[in-house]
N, C-alpha and C. Protein backbone atom coordinates (compact mmCIF):
# COMPACT_ATOMS: atom_id res chain seq x y z
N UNK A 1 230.62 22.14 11.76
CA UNK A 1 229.64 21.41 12.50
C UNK A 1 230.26 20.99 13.83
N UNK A 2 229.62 21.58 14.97
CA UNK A 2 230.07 20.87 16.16
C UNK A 2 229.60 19.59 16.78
N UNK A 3 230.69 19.35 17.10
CA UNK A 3 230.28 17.59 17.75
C UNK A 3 229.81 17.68 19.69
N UNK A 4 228.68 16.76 19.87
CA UNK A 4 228.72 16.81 20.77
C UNK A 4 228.57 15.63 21.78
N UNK A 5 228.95 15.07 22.63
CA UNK A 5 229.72 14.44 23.49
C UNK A 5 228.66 14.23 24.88
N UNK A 6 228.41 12.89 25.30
CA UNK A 6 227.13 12.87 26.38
C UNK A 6 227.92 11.84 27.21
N UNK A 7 228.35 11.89 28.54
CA UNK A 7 228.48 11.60 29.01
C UNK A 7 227.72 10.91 30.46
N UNK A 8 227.97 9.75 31.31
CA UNK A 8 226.90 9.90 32.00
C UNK A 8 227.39 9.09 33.56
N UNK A 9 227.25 9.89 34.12
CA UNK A 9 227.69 9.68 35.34
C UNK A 9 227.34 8.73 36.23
N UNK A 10 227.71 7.60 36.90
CA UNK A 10 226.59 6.56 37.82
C UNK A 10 227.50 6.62 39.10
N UNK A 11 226.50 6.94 40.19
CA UNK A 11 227.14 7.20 41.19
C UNK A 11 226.89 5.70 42.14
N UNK A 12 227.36 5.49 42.94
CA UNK A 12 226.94 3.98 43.72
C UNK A 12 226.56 4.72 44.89
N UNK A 13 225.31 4.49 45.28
CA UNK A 13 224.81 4.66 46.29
C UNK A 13 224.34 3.09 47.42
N UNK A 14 224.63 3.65 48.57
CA UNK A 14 224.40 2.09 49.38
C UNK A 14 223.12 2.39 49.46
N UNK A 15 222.35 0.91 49.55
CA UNK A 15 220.88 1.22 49.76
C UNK A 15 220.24 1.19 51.63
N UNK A 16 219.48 1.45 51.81
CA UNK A 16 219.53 2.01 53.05
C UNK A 16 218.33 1.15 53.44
N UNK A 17 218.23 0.03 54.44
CA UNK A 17 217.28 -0.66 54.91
C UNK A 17 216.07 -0.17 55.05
N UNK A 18 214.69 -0.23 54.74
CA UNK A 18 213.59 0.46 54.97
C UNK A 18 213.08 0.64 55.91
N UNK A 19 213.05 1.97 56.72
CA UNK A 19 212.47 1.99 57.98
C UNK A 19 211.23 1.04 58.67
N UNK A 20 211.16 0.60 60.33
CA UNK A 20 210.13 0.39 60.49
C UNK A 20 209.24 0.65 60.82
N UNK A 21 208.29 -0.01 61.43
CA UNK A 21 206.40 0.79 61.54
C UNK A 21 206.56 0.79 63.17
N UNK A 22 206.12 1.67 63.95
CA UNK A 22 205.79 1.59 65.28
C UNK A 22 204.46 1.32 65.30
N UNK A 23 204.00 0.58 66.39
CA UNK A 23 202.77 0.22 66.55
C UNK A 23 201.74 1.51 67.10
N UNK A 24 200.76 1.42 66.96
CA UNK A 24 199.83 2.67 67.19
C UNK A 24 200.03 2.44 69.07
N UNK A 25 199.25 3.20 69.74
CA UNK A 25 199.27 2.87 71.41
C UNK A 25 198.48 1.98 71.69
N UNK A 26 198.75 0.97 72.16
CA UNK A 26 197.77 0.24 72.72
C UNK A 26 197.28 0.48 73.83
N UNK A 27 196.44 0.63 74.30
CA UNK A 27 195.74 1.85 75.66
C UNK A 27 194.93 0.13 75.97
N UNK A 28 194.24 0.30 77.36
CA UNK A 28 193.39 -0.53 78.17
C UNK A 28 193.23 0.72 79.14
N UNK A 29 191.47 0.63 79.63
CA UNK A 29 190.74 1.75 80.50
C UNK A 29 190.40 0.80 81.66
N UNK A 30 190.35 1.93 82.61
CA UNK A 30 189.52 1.27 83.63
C UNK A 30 188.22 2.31 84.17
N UNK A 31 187.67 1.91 85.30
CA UNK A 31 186.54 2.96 85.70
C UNK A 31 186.83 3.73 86.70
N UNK A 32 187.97 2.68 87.43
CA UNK A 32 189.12 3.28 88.71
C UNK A 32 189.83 4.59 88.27
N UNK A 33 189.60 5.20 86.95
CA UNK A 33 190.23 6.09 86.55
C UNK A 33 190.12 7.18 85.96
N UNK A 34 188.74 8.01 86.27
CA UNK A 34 187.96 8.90 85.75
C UNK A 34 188.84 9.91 85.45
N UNK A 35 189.83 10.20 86.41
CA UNK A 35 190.09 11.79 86.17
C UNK A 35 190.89 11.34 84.59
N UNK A 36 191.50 10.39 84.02
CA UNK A 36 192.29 10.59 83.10
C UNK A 36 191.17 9.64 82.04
N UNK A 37 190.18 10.21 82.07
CA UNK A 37 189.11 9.48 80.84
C UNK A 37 189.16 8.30 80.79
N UNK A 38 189.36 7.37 81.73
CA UNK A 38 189.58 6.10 82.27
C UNK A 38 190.68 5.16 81.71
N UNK A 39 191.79 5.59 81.30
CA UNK A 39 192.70 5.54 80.95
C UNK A 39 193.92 4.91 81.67
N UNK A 40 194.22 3.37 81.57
CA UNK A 40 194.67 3.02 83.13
C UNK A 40 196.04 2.54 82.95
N UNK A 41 195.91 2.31 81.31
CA UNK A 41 197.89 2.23 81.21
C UNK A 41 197.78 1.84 79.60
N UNK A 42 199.15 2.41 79.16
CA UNK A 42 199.12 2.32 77.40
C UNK A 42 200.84 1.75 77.07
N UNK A 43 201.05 1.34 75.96
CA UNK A 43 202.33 0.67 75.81
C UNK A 43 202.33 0.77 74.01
N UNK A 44 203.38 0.57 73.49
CA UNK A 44 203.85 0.42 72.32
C UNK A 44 205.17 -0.30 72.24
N UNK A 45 205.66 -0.36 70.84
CA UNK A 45 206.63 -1.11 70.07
C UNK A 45 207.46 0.25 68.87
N UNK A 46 208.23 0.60 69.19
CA UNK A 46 209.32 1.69 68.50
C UNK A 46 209.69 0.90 68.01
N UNK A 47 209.83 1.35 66.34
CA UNK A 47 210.99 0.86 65.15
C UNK A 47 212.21 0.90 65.50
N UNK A 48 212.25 2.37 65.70
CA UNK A 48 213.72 3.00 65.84
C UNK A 48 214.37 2.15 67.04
N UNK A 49 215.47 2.10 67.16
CA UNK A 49 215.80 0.84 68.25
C UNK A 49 215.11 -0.56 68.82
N UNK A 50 214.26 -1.34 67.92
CA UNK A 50 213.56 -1.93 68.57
C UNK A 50 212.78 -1.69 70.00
N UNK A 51 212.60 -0.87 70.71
CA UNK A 51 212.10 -0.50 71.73
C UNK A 51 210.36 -1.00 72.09
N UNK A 52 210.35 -1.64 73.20
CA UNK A 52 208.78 -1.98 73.49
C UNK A 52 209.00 -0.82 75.38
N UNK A 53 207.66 -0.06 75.05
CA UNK A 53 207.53 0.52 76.23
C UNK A 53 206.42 0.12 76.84
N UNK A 54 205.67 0.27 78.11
CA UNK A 54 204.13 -0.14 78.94
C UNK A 54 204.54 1.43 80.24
N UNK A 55 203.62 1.37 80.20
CA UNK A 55 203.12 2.92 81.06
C UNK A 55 201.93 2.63 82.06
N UNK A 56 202.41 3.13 83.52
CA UNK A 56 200.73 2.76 84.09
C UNK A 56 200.75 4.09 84.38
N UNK A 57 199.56 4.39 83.88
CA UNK A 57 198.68 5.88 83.94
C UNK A 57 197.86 6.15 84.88
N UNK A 58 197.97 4.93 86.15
CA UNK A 58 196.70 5.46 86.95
C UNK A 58 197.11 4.66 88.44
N UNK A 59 196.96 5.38 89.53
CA UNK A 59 196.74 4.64 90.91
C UNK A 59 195.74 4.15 91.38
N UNK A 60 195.67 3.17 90.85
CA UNK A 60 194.46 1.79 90.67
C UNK A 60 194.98 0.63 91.62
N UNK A 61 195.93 0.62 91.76
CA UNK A 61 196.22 -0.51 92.15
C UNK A 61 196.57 -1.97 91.82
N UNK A 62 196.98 -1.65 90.36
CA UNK A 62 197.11 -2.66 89.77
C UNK A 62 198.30 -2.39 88.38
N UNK A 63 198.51 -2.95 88.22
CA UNK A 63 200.60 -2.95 87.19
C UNK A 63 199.88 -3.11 85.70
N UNK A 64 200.99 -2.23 84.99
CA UNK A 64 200.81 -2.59 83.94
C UNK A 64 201.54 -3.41 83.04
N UNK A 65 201.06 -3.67 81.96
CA UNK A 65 201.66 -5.10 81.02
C UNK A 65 201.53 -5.10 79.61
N UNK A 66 202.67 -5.02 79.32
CA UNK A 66 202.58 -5.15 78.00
C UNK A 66 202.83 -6.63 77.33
N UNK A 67 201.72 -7.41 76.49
CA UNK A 67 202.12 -8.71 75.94
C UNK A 67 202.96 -8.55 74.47
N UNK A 68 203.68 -8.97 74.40
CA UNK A 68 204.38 -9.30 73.02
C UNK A 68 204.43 -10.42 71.85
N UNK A 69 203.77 -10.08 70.71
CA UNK A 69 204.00 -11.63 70.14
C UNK A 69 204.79 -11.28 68.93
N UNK A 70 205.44 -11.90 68.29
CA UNK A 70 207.05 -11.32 67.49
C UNK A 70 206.36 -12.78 66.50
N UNK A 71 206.25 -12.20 64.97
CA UNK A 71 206.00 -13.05 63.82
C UNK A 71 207.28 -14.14 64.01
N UNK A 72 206.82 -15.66 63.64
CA UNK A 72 205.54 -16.14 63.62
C UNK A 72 204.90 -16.33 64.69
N UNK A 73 203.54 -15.49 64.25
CA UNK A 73 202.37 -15.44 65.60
C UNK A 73 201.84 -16.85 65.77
N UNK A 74 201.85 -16.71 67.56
CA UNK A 74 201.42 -18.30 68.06
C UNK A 74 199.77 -18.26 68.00
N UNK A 75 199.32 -19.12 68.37
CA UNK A 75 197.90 -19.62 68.55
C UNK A 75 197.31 -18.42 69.53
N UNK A 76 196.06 -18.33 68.95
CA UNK A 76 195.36 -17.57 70.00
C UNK A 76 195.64 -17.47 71.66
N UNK A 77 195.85 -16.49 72.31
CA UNK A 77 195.96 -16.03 74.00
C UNK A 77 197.62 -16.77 74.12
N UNK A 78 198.68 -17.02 72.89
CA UNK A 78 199.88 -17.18 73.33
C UNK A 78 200.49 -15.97 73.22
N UNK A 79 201.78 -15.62 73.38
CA UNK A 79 202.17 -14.54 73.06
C UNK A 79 203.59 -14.81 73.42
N UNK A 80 205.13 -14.40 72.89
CA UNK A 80 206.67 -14.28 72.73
C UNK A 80 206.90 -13.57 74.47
N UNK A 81 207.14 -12.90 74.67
CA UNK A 81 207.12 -11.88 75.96
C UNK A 81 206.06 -10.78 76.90
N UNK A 82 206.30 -10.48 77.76
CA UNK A 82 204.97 -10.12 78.54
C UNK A 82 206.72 -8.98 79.66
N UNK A 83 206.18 -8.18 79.33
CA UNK A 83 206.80 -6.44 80.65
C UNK A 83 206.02 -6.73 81.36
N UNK A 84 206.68 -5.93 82.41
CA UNK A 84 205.25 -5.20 83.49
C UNK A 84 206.24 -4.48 84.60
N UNK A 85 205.09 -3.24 84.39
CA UNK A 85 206.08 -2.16 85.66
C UNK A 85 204.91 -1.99 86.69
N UNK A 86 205.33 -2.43 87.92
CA UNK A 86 204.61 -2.48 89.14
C UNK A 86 204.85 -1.50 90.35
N UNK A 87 205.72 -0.02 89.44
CA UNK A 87 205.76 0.42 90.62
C UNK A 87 205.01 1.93 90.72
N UNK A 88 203.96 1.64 90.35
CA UNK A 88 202.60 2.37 90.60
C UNK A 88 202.23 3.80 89.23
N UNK A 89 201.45 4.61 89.51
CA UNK A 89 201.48 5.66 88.59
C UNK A 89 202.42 6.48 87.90
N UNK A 90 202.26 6.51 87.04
CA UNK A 90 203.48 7.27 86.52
C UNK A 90 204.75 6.82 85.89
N UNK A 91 204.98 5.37 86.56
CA UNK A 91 205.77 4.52 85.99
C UNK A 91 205.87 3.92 84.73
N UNK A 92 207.47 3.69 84.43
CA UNK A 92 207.04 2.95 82.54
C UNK A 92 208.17 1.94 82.93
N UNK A 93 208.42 1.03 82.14
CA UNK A 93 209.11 0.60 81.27
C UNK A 93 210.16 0.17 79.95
N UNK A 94 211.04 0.15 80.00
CA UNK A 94 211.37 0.20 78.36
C UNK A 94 212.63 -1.04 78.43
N UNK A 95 211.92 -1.81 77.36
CA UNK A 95 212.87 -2.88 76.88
C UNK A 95 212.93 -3.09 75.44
N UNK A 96 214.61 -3.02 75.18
CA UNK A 96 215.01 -3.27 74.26
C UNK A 96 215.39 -4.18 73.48
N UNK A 97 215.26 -4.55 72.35
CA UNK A 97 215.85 -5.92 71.37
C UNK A 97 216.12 -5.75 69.83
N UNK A 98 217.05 -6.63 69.74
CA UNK A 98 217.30 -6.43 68.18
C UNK A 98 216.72 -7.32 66.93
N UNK A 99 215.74 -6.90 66.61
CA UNK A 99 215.06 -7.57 65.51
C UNK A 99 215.41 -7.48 64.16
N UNK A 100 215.06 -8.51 63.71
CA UNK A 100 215.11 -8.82 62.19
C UNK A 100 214.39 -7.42 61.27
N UNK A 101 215.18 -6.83 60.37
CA UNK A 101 214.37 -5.80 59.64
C UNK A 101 213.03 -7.02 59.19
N UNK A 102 212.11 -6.09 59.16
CA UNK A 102 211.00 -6.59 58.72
C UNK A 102 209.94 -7.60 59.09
N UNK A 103 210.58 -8.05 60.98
CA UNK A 103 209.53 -8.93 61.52
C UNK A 103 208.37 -7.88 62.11
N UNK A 104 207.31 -8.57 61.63
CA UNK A 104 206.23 -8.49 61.87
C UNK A 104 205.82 -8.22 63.92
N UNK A 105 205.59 -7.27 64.63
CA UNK A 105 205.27 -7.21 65.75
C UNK A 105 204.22 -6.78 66.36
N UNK A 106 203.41 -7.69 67.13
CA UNK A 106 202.22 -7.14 67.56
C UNK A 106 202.14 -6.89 68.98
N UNK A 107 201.15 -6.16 69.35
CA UNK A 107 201.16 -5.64 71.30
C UNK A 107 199.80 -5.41 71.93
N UNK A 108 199.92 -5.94 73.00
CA UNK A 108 198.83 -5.41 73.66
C UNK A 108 198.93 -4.63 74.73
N UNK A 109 198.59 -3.93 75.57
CA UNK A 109 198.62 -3.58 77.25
C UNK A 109 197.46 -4.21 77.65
N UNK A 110 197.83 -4.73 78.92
CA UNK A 110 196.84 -5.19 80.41
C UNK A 110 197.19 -4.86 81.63
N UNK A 111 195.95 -4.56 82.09
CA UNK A 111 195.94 -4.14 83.65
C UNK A 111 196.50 -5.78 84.42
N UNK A 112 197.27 -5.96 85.29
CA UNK A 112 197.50 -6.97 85.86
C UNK A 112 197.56 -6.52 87.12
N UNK A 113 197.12 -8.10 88.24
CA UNK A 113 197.92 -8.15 89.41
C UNK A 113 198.89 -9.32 89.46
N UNK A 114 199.69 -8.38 89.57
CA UNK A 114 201.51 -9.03 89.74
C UNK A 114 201.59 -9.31 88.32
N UNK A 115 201.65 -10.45 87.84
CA UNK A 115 202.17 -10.82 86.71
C UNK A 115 201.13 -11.95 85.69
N UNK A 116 199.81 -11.51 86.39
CA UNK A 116 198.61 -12.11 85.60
C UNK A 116 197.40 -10.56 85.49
N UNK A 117 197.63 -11.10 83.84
CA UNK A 117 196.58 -10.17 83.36
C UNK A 117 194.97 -10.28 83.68
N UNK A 118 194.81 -9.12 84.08
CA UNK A 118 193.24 -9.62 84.52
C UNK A 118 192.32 -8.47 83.52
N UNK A 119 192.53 -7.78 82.63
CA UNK A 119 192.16 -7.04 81.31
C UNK A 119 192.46 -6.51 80.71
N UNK A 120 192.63 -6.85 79.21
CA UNK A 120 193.20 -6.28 78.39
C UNK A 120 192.63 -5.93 76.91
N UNK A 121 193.24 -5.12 76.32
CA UNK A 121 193.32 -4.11 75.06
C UNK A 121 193.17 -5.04 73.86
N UNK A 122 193.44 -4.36 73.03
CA UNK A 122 193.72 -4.67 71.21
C UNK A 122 195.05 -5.10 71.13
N UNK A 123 194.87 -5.87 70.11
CA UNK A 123 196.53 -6.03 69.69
C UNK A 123 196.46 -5.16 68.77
N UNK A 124 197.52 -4.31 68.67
CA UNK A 124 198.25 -3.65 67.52
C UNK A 124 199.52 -3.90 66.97
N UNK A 125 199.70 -3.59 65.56
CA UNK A 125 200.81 -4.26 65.23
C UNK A 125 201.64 -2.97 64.09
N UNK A 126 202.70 -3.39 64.57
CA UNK A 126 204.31 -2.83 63.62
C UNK A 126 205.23 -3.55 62.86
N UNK A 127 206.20 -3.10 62.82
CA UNK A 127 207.13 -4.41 62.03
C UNK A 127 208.38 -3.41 62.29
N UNK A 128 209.58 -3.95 62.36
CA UNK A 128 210.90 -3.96 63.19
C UNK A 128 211.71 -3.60 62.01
């Protein structure tokens, strides 16, 4: 009669932080901007490096802006940080930070002059 013998192997694996969510685009239109389906500047929030970008898509005459509000969310029309790249079409932005795995981040884009929003988008939201 043979004997048989079960052995069982456990390997240690490190566990690996759970990726995060990038926010969808937050887009804001204007009418100043037909040729690009009125499309006047869009911005997001990247997991991967914490990264917040804002894009102005159109020579309108006016900057784009991205608002930031980083959990815990303030009271209505507050918001953590506010971008803005003012140096005309085509231009972006990108600022970086190091967040907490798993805070909660929401975004908007607005058309601004200078550094006051004069219309803006949806908030959309990710987590870091």
């Amino acid at each position: 009669m043979a004997t048989v013998a079960a052995v069982a192997i456990v390997a240690s694996v490190p566990t690996v932080a759970a990726a995060g969510v990038d926010t969808p685009t937050a887009e804001i239109s204007s009418s100043d901007c037909p040729a690009l389906d009125n499309l006047s500047a869009h911005g997001r929030f990247v997991a991967y490096g914490d990264s917040f970008w804002v894009y102005d898509d159109c020579a309108d005459g006016h900057s784009a802006q991205l608002q930031v509000d980083i959990e815990p969310f303030g009271a209505s029309g507050h918001f953590d940080w506010k971008f803005t790249t003012s140096n005309g079409d085509g231009s972006y932005k990108k600022v970086q930070f190091d967040l907490h795995e798993g805070t909660a981040v929401t975004v908007r884009v607005c058309i601004s002059e200078g550094s006051v929003a004069v219309a803006c988008g949806r908030w959309e939201t990710g987590m870091a």
